[in-house]
N, C-alpha and C. Protein backbone atom coordinates (compact mmCIF):
# COMPACT_ATOMS: atom_id res chain seq x y z
N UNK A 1 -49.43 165.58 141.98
CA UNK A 1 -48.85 166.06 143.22
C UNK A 1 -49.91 165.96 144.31
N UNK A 2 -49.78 165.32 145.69
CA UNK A 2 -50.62 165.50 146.57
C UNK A 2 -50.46 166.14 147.25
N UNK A 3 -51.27 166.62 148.46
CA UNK A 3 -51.17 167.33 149.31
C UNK A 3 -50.14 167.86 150.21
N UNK A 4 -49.30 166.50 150.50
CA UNK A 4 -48.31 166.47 151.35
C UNK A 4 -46.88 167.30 150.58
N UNK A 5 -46.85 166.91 149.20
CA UNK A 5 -45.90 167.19 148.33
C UNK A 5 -46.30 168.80 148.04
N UNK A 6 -47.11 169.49 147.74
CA UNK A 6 -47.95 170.65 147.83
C UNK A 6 -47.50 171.53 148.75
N UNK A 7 -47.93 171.43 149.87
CA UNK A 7 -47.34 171.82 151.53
C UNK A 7 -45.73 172.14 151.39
N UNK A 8 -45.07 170.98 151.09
CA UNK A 8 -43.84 170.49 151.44
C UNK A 8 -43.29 171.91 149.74
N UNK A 9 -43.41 171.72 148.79
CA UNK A 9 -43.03 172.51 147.77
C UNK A 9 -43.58 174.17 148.28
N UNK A 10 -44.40 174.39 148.54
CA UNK A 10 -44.58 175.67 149.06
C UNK A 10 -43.91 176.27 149.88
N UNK A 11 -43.68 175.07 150.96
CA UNK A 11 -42.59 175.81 152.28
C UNK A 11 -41.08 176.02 151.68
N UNK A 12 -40.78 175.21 151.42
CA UNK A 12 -39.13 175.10 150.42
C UNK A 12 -38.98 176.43 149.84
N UNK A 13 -40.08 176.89 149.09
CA UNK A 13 -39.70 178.32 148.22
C UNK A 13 -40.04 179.28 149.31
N UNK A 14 -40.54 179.28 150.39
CA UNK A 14 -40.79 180.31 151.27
C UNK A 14 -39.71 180.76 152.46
N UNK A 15 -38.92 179.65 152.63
CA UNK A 15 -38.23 179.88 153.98
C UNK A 15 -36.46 179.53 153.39
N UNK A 16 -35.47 180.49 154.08
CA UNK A 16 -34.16 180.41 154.25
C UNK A 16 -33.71 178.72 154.18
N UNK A 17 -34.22 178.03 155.05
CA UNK A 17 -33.79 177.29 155.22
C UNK A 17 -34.28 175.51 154.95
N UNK A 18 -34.42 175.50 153.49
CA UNK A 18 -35.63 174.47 152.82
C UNK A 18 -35.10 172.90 153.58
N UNK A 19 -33.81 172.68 154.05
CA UNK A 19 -33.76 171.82 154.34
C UNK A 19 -34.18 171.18 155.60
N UNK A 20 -34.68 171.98 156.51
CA UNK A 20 -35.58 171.52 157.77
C UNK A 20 -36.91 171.80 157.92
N UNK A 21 -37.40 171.91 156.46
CA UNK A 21 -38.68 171.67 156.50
C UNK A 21 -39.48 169.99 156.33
N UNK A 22 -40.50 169.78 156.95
CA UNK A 22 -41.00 168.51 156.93
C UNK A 22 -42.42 168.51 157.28
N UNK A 23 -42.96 167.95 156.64
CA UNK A 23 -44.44 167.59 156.62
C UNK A 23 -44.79 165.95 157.19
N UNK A 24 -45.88 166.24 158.44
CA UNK A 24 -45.74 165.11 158.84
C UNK A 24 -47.30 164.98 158.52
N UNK A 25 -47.86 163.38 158.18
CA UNK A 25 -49.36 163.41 157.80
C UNK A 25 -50.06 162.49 158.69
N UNK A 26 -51.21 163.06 159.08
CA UNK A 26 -51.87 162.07 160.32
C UNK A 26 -52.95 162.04 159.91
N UNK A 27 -53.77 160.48 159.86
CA UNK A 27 -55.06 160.15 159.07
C UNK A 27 -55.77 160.34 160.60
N UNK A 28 -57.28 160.47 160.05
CA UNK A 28 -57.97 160.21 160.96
C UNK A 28 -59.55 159.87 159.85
N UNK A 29 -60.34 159.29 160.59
CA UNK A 29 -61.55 158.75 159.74
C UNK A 29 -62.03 159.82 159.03
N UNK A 30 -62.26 161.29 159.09
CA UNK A 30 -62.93 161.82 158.60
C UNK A 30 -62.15 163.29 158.34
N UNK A 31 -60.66 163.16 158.19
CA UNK A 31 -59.69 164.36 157.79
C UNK A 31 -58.38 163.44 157.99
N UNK A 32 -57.46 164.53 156.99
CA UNK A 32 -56.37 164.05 157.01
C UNK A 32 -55.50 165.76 157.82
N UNK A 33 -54.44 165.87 158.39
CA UNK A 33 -53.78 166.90 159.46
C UNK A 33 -52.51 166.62 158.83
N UNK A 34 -52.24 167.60 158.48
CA UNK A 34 -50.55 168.24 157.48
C UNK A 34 -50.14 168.82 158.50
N UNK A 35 -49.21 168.21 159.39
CA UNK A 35 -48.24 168.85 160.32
C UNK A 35 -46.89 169.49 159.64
N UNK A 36 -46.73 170.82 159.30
CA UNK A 36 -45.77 171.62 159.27
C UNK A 36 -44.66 171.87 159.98
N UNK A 37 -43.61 171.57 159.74
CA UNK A 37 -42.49 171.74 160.78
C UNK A 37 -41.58 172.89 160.11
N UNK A 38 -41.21 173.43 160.72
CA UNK A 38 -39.84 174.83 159.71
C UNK A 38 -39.42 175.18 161.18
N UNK A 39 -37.89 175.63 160.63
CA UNK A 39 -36.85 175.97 161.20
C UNK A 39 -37.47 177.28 161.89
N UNK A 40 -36.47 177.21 163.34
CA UNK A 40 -37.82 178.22 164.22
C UNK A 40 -37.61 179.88 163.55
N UNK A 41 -36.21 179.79 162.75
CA UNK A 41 -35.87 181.36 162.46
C UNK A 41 -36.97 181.32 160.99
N UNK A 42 -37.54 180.54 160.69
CA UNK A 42 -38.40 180.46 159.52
C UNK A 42 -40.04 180.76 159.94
N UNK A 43 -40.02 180.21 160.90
CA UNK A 43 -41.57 180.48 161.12
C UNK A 43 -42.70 181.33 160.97
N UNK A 44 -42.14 182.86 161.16
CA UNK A 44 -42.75 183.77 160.39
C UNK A 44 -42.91 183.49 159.27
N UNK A 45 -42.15 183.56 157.91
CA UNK A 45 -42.06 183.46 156.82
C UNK A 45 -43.46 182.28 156.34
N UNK A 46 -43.38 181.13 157.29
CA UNK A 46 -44.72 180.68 156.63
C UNK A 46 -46.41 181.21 157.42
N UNK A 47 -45.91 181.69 158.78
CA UNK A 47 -47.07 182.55 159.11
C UNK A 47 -47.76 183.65 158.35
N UNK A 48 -46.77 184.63 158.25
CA UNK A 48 -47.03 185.65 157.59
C UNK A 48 -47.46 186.86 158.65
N UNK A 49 -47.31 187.96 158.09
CA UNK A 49 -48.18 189.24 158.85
C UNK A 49 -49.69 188.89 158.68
N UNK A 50 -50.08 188.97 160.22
CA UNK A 50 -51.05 188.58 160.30
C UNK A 50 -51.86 187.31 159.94
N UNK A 51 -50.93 186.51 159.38
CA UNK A 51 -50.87 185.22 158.99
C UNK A 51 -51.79 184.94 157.78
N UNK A 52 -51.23 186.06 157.11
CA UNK A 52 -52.15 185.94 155.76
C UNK A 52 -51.69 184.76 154.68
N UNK A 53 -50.40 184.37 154.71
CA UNK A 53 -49.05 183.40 154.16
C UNK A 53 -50.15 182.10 154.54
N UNK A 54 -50.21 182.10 156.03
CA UNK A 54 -50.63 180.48 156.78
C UNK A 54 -52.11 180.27 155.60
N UNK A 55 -52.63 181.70 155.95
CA UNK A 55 -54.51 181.41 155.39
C UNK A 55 -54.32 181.29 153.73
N UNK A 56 -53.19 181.72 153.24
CA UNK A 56 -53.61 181.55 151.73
C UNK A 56 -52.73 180.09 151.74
N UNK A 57 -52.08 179.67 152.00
CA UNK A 57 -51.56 177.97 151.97
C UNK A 57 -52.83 177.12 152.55
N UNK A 58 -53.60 177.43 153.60
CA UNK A 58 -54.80 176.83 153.74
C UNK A 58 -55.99 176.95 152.39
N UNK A 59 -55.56 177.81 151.98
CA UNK A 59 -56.92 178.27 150.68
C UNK A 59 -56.41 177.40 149.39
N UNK A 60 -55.49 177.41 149.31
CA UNK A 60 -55.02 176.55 148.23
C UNK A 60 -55.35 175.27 148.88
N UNK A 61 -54.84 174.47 150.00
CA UNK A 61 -55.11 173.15 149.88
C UNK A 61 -55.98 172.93 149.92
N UNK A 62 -57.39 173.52 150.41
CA UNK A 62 -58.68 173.44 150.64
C UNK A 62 -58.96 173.39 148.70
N UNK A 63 -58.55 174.01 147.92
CA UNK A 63 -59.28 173.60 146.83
C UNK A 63 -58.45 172.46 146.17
N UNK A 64 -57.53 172.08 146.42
CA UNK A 64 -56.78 170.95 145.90
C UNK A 64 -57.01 169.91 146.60
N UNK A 65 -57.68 169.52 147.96
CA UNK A 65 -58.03 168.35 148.67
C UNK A 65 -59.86 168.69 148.45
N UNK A 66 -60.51 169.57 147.19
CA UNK A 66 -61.96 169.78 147.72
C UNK A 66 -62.29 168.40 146.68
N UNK A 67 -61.68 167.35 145.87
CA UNK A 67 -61.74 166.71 144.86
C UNK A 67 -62.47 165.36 146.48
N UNK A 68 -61.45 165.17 147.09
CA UNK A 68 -61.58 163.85 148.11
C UNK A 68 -62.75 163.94 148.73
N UNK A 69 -63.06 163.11 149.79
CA UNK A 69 -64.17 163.31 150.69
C UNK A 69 -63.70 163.79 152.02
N UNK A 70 -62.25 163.64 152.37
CA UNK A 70 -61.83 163.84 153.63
C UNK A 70 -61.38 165.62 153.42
N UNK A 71 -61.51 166.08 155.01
CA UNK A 71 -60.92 167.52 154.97
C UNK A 71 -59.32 167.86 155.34
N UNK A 72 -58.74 168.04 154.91
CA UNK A 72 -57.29 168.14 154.90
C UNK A 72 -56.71 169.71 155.59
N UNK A 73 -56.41 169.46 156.71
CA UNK A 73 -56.12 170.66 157.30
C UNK A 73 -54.69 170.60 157.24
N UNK A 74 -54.02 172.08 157.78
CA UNK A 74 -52.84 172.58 157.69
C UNK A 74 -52.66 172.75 159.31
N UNK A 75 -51.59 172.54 160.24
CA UNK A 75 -51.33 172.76 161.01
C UNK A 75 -49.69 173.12 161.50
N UNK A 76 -49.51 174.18 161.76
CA UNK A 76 -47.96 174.77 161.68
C UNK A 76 -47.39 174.53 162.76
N UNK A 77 -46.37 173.40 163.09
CA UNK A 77 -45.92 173.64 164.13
C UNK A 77 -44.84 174.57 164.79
N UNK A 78 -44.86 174.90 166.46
CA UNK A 78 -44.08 175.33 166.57
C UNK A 78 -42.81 175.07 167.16
């Protein structure tokens, strides 16, 4: 499972509405950027209070992309 698939399976079990979730992936030379998209009545749900939800989905991919050389960030859109 990669990253993108990772992201994308996490949000699905988190939010009402799994079918407008989408992960969009943008390379760049020295990171790869996991654009998050969810339904706007969902958005909390992957924030979290205090956005503890956002930081532990960042903590996981950070050790599942720590194998590569590139840094793989999470970015939620709104």
């Amino acid at each position: 499972m990669n990253e993108k698939e990772l992201v994308e399976f996490i949000a699905k079990s988190l939010v009402d509405e799994a079918d407008k979730v989408s992960v969009n992936v943008v390379e760049s030379e020295k990171s790869t950027i996991l654009e998050l998209s969810v339904a706007e009545s969902d958005i909390g749900k992957i924030i979290g209070k205090h956005g503890r939800i956002a930081k532990a989905i960042r903590t996981v991919l950070a050790a599942v992309s720590n194998k590569g050389r590139k840094r793989v960030l999470l970015d939620i859109m709104d």
